[in-house]
PDB file of N, CA and C in Angstrom:
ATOM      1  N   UNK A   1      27.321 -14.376  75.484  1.00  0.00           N
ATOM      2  CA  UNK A   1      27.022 -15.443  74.545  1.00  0.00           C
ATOM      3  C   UNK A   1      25.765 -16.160  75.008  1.00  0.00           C
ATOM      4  N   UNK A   2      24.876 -16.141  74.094  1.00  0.00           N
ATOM      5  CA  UNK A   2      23.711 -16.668  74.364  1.00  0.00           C
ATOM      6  C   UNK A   2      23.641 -18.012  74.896  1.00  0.00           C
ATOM      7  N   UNK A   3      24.737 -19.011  73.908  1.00  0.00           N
ATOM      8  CA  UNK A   3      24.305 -20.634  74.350  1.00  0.00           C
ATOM      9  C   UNK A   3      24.827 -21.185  75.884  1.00  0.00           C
ATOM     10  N   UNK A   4      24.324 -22.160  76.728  1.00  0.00           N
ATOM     11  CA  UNK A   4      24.721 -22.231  77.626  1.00  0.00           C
ATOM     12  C   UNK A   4      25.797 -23.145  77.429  1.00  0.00           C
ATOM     13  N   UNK A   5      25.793 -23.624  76.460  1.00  0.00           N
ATOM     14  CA  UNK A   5      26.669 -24.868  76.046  1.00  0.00           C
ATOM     15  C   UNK A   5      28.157 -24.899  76.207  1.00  0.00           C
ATOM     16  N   UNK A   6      28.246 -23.437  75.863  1.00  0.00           N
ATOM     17  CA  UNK A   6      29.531 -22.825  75.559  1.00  0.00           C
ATOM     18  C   UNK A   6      30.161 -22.384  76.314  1.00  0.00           C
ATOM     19  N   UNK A   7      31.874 -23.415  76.185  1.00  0.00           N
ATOM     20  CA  UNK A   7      32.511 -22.444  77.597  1.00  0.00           C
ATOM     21  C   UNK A   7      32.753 -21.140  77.823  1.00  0.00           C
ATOM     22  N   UNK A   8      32.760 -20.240  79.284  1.00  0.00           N
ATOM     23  CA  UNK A   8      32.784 -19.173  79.588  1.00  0.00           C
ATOM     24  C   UNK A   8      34.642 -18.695  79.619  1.00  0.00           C
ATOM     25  N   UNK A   9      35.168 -19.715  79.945  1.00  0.00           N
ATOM     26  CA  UNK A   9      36.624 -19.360  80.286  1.00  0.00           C
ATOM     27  C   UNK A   9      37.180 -19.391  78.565  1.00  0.00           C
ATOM     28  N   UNK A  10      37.787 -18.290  78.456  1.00  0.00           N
ATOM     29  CA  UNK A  10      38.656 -17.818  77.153  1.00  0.00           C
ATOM     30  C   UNK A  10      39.372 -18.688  76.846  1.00  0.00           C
ATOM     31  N   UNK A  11      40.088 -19.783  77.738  1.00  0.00           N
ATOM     32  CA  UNK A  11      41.306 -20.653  76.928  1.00  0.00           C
ATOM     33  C   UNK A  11      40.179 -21.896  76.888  1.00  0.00           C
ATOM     34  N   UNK A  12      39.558 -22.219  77.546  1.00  0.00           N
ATOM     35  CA  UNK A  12      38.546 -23.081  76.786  1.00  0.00           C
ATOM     36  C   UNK A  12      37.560 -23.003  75.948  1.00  0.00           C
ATOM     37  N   UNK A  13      37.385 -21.406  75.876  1.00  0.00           N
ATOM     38  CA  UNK A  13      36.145 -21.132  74.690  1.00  0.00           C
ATOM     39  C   UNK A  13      37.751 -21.503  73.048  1.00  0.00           C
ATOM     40  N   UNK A  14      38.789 -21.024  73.839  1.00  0.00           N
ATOM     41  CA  UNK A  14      39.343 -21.063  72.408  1.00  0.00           C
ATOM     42  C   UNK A  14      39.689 -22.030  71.727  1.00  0.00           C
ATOM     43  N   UNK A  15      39.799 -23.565  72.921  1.00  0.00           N
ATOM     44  CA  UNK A  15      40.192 -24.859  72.193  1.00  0.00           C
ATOM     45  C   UNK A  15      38.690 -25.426  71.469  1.00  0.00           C
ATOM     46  N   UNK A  16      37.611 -25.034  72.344  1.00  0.00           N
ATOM     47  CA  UNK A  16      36.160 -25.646  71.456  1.00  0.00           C
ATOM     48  C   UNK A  16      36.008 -25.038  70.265  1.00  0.00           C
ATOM     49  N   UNK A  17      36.190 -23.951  70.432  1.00  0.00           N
ATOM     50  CA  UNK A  17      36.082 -22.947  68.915  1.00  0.00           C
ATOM     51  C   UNK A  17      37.000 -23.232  67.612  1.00  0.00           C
ATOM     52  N   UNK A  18      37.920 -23.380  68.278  1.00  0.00           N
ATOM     53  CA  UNK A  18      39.078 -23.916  67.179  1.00  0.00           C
ATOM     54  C   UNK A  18      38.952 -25.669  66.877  1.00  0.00           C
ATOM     55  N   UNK A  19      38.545 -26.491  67.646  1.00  0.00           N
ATOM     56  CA  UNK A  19      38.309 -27.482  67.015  1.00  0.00           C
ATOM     57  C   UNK A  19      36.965 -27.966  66.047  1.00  0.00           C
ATOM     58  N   UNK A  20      35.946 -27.098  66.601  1.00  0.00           N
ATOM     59  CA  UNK A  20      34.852 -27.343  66.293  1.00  0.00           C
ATOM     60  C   UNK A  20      34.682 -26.345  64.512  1.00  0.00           C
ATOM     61  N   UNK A  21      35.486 -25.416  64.608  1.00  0.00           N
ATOM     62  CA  UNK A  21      36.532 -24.733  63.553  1.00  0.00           C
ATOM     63  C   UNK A  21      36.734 -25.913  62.251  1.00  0.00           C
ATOM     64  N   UNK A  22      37.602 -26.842  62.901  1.00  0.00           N
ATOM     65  CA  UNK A  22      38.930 -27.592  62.033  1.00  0.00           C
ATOM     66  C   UNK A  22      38.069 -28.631  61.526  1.00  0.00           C
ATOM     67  N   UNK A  23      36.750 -29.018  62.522  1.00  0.00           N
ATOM     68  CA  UNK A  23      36.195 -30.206  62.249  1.00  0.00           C
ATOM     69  C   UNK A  23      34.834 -29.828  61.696  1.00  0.00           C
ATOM     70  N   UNK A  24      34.173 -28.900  62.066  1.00  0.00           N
ATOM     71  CA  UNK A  24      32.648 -28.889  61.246  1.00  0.00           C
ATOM     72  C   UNK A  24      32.297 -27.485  60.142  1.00  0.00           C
ATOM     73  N   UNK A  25      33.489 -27.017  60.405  1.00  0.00           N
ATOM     74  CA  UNK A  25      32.595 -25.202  59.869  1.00  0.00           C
ATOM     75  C   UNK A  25      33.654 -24.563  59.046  1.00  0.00           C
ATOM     76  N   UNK A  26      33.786 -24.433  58.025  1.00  0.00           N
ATOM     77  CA  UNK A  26      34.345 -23.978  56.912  1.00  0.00           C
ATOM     78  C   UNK A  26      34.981 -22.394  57.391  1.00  0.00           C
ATOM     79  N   UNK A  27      33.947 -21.408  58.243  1.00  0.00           N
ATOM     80  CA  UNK A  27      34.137 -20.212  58.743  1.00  0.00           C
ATOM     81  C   UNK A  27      33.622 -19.944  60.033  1.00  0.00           C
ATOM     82  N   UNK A  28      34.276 -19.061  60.593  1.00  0.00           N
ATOM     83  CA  UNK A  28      33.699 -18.394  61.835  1.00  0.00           C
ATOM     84  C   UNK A  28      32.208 -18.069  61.903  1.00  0.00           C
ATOM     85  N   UNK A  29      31.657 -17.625  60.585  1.00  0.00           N
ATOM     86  CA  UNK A  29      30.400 -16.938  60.832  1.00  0.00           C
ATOM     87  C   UNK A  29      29.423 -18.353  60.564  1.00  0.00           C
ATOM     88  N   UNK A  30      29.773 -18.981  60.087  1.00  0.00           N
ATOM     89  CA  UNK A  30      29.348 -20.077  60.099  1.00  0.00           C
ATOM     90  C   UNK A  30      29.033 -20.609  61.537  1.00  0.00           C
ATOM     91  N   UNK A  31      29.577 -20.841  62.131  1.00  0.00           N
ATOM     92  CA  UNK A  31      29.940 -21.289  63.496  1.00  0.00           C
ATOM     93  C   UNK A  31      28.964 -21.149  64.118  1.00  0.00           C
ATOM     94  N   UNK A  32      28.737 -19.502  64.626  1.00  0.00           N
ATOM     95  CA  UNK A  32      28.592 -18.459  65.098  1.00  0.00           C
ATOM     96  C   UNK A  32      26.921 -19.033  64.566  1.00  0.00           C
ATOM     97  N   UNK A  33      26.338 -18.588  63.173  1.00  0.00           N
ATOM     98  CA  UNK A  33      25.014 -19.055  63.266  1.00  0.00           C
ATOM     99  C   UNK A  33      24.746 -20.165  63.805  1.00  0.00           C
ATOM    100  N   UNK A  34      25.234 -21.532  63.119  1.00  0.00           N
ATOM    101  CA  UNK A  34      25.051 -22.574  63.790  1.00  0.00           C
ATOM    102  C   UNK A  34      24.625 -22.751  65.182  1.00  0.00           C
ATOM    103  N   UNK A  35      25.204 -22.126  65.509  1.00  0.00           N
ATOM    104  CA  UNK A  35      25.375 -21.967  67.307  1.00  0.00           C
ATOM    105  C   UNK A  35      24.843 -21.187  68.351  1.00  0.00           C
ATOM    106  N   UNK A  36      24.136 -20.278  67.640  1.00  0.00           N
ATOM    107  CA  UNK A  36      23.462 -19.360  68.205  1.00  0.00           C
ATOM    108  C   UNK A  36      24.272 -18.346  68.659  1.00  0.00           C
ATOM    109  N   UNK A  37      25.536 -17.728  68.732  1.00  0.00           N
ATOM    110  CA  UNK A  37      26.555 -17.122  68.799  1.00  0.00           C
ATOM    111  C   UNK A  37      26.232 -15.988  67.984  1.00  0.00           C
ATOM    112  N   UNK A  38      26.746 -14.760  68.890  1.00  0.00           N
ATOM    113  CA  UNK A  38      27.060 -13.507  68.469  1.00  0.00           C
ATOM    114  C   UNK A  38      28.608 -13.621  67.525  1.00  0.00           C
ATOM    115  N   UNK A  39      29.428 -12.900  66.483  1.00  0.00           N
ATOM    116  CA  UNK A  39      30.590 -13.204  66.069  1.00  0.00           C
ATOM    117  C   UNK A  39      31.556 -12.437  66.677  1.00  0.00           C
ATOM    118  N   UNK A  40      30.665 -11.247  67.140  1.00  0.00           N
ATOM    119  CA  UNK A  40      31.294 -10.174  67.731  1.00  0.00           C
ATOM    120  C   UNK A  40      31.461 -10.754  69.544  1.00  0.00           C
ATOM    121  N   UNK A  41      30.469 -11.045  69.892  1.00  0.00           N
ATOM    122  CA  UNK A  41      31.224 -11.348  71.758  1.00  0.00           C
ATOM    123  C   UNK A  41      31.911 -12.456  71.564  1.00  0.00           C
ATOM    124  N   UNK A  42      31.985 -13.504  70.563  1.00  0.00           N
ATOM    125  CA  UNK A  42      33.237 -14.759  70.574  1.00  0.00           C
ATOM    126  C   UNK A  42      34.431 -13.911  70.007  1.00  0.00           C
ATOM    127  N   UNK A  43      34.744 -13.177  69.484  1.00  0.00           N
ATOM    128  CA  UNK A  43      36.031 -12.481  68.812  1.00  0.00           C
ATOM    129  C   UNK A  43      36.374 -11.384  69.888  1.00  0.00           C
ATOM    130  N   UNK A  44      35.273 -10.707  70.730  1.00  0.00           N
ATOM    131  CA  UNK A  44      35.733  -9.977  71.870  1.00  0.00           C
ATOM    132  C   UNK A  44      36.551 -10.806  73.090  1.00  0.00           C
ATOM    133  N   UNK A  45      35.584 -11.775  72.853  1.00  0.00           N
ATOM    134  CA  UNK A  45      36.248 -12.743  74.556  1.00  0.00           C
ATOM    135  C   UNK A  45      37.186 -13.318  74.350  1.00  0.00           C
ATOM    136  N   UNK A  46      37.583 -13.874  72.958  1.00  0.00           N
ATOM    137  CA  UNK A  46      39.047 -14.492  72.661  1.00  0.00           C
ATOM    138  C   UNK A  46      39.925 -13.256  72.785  1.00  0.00           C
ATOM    139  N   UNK A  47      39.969 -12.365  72.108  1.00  0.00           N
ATOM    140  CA  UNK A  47      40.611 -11.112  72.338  1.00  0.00           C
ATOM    141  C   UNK A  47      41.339 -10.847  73.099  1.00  0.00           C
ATOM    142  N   UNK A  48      39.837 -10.588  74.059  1.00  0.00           N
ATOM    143  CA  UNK A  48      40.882  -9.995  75.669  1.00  0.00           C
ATOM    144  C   UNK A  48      41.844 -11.185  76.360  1.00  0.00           C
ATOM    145  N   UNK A  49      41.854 -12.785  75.659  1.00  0.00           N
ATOM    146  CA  UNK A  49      42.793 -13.525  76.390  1.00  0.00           C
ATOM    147  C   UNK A  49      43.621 -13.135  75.090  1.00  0.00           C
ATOM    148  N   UNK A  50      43.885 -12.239  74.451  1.00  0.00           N
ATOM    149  CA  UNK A  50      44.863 -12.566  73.411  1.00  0.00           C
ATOM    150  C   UNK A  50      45.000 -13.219  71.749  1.00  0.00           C
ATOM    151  N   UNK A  51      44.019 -13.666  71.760  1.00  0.00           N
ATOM    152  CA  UNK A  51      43.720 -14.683  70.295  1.00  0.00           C
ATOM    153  C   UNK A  51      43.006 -14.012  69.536  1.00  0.00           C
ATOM    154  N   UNK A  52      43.287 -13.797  67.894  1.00  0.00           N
ATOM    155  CA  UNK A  52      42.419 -13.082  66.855  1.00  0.00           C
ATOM    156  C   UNK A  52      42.058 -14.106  66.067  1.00  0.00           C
ATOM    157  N   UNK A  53      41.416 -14.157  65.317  1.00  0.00           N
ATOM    158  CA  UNK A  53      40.671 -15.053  64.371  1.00  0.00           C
ATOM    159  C   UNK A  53      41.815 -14.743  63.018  1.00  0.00           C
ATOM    160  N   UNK A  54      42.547 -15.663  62.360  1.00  0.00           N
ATOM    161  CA  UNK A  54      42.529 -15.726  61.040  1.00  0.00           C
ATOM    162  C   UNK A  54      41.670 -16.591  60.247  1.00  0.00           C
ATOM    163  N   UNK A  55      41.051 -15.961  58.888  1.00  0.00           N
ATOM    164  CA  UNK A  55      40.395 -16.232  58.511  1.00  0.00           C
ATOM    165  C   UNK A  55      41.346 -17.397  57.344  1.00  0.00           C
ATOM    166  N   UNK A  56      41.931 -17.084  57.069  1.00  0.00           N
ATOM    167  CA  UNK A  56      43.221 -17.604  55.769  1.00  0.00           C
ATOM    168  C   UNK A  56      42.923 -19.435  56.934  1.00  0.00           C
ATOM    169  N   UNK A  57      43.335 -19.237  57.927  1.00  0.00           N
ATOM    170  CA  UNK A  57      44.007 -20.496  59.009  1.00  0.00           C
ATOM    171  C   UNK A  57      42.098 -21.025  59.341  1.00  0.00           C
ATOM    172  N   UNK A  58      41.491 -20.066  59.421  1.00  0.00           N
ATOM    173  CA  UNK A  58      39.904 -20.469  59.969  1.00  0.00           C
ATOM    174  C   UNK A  58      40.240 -21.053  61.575  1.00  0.00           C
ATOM    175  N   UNK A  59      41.172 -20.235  62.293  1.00  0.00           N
ATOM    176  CA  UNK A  59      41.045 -20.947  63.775  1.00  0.00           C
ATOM    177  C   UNK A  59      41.721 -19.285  64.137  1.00  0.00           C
ATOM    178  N   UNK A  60      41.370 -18.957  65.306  1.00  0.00           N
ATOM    179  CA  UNK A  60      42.048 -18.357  66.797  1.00  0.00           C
ATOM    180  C   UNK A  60      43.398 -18.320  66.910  1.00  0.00           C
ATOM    181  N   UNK A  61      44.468 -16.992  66.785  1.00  0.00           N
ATOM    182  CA  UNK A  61      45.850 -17.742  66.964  1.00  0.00           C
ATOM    183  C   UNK A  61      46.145 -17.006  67.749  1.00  0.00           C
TER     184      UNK A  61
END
């Protein structure tokens, strides 16, 4: 992930992602531009801790 901003650890990339989710960004890909974010290494790195993106929910479950 390009930004430095962004946490590296999976259960904290997943609470920023999901709030920042609930509170500014309608969608993931949204996000993802905003942010300078790949959609594909944030959906890989949640992954491997376990979490998929619903799109219906717009958060990580």
């Amino acid at each position: 992930m390009a930004n430095p901003n962004i946490p590296k650890d999976p259960v904290m990339l997943l609470s920023f992602i999901n709030m920042k989710l609930r509170d500014f960004y309608p969608s993931l890909d949204e996000l993802c531009t905003d942010l300078d974010l790949n959609v594909n290494d944030v959906s890989e790195k949640l992954a491997s801790a376990g979490f998929n993106y619903d799109g219906k929910l717009n958060r990580f479950i």
